[in-house]
Protein backbone atom coordinates (compact mmCIF):
# COMPACT_ATOMS: atom_id res chain seq x y z
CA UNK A 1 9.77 -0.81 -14.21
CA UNK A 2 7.20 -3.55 -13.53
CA UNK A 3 8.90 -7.26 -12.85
CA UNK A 4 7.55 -9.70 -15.57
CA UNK A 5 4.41 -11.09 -14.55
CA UNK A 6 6.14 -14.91 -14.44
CA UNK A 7 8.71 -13.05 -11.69
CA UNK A 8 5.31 -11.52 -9.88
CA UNK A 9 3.54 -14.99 -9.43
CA UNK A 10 6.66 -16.43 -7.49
CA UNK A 11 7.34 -13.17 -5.38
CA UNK A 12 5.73 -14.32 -1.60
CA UNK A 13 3.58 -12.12 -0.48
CA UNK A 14 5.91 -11.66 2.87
CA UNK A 15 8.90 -10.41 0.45
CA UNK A 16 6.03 -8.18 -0.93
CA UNK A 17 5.10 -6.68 2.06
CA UNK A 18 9.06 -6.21 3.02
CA UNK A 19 9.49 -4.54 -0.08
CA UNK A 20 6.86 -2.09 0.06
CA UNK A 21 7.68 -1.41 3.88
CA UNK A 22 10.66 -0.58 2.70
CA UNK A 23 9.95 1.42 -0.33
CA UNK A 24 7.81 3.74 1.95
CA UNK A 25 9.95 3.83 5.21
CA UNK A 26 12.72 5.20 2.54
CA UNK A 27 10.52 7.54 1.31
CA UNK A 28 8.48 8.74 3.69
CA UNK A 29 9.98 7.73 6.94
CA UNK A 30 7.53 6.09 9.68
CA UNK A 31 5.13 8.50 8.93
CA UNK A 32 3.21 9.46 6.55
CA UNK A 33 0.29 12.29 6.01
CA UNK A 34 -2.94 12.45 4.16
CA UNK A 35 -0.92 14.25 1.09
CA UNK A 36 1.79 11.07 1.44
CA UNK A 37 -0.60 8.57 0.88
CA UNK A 38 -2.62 9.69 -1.61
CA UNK A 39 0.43 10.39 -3.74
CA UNK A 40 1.45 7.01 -2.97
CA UNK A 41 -1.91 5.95 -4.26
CA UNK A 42 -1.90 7.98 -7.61
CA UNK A 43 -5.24 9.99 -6.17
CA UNK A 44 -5.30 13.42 -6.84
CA UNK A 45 -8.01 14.59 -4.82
CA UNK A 46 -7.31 14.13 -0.97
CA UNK A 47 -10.88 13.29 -0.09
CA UNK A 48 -10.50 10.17 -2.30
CA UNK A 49 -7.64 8.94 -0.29
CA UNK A 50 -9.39 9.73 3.28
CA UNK A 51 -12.08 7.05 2.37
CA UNK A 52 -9.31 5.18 1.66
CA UNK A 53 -7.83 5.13 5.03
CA UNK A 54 -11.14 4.46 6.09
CA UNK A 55 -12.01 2.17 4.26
CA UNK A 56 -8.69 -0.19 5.16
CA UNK A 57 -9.20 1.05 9.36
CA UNK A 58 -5.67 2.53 9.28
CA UNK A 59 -5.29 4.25 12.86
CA UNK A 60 -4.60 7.77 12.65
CA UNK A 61 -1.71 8.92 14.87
CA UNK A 62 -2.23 12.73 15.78
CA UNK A 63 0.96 14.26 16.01
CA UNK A 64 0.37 17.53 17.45
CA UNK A 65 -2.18 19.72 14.38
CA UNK A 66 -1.16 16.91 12.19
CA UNK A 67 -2.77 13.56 11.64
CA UNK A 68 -0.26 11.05 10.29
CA UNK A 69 -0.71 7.27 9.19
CA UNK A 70 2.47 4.37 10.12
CA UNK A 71 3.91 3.60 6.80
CA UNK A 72 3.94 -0.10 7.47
CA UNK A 73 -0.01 0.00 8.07
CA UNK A 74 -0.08 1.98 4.96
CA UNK A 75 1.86 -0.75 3.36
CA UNK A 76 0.23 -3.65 4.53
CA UNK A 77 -2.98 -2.73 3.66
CA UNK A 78 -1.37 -1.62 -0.24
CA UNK A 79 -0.29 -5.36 -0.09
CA UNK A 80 -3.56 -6.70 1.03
CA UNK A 81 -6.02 -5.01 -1.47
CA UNK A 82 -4.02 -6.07 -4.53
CA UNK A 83 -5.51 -8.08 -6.62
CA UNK A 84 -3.98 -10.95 -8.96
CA UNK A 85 -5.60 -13.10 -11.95
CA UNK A 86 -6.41 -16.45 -10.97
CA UNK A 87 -4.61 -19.33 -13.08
CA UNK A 88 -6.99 -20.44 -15.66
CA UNK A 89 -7.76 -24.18 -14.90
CA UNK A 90 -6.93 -26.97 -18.03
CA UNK A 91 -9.85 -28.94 -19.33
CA UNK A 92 -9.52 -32.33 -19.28
């Protein structure tokens, strides 16, 4: 359930970041794979979430066949794209 948006404004974005590390470390572990982070992104298609990676330069971490991405890069860069309305400014 989303926090109210009041709640949102005063979260800093270092207790963001811990959160989300945290959300995905408990999920995923330190690791995650192509499949983890496009679920985590709500893309279907896998190709969508490879630009993705690109897109934010997350190092890949080969792990034998496998490539894998470190959740807290993963999470960090969630953190950093997100996007918040500016405060409307009174007229005087």
């Amino acid at each position: 359930m989303p926090l109210p948006q009041a709640i949102t404004e005063m979260v800093t974005y270092s207790a963001q970041l811990a959160a989300k590390q945290k959300l995905l470390y408990s999920r995923y572990g330190g690791m995650m794979t192509l499949s983890a982070v496009s679920r985590e992104l709500g893309y279907k298609n896998r190709s969508v979430a490879q630009e993705w990676v690109l897109r934010h330069r997350i190092p890949e971490v080969q792990i034998g066949a496998v490539t894998r991405y470190e959740s807290d890069v993963v999470a960090r860069a969630i953190v950093d794209s997100r996007r918040y309305p500016e405060k409307k400014e009174e007229a005087n």
